[in-house]
Protein backbone atom coordinates (compact mmCIF):
# COMPACT_ATOMS: atom_id res chain seq x y z
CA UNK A 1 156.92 61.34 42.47
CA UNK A 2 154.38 59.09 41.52
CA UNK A 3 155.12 55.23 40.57
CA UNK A 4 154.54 54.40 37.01
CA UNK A 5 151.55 52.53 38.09
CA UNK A 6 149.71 55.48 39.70
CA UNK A 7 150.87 57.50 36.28
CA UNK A 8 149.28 55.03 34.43
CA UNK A 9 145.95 54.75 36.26
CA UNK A 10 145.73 58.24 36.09
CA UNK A 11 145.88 58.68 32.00
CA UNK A 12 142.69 56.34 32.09
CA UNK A 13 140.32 58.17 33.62
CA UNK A 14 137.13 58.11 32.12
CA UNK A 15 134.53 61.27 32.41
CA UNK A 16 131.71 60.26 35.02
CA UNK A 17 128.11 60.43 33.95
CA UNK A 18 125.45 62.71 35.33
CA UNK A 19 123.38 61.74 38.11
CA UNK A 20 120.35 59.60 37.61
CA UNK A 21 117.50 61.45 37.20
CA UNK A 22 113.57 60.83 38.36
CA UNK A 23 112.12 60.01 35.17
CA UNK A 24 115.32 57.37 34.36
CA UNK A 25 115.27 55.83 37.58
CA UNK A 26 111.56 54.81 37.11
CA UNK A 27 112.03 54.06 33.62
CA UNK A 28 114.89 51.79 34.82
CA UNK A 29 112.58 50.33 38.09
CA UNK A 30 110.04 49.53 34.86
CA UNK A 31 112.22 47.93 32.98
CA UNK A 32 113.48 45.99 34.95
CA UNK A 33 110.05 44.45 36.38
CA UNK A 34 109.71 43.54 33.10
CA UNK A 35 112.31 40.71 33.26
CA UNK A 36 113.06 40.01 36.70
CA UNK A 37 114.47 37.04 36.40
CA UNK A 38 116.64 37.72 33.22
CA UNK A 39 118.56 41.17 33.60
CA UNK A 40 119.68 39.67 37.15
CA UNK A 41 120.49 35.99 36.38
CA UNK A 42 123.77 34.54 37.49
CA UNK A 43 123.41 31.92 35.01
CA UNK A 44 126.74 32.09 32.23
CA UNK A 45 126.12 29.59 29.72
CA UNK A 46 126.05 31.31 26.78
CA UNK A 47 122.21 31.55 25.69
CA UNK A 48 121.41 33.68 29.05
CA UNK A 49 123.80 35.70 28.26
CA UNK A 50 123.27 36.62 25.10
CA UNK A 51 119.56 37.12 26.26
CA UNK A 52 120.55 38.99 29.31
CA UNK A 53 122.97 41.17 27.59
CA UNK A 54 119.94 41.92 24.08
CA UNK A 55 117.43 42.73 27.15
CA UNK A 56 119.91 45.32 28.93
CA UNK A 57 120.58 46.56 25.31
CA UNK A 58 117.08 47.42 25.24
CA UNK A 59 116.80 48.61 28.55
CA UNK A 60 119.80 51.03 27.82
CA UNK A 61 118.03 52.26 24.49
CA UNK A 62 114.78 53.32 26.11
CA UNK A 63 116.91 55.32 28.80
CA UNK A 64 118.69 57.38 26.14
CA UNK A 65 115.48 57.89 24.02
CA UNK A 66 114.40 59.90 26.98
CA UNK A 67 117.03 62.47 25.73
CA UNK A 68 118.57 63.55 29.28
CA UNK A 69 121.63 61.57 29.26
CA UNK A 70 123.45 59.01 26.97
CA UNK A 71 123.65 55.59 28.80
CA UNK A 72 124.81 52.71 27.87
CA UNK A 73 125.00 48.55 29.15
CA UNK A 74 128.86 49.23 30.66
């Protein structure tokens, strides 16, 4: 019998997403050249990541107006 933890862990299982495909990863690879040095700063204060977070927003949007599959910043 499984512990209540295990039970637990097991209820929250969230559907995985499709594979990557071509077109998205380059889209993505684009993207991201974009703004090097913003989608992968380790800086926290809050401005950065507000910026960070609005640029990955963006980056997410363009993925998912390609139509294959939804993606999103999580």
């Amino acid at each position: 019998m499984d512990s209540p933890q295990i039970l637990k862990r097991k209820k929250l299982k969230v559907p995985r997403s499709g594979n990557w495909t071509v077109e998205e990863i380059n889209l993505l690879i684009e993207e991201a050249e974009q703004y090097k040095d913003i989608p992968r700063s380790k800086l926290t204060n809050s401005l950065h990541l507000i910026e960070k977070n609005e640029k990955w927003l963006g980056i997410a949007e363009k993925l998912n107006a390609l139509g294959i599959q939804k993606r999103n910043v999580d």
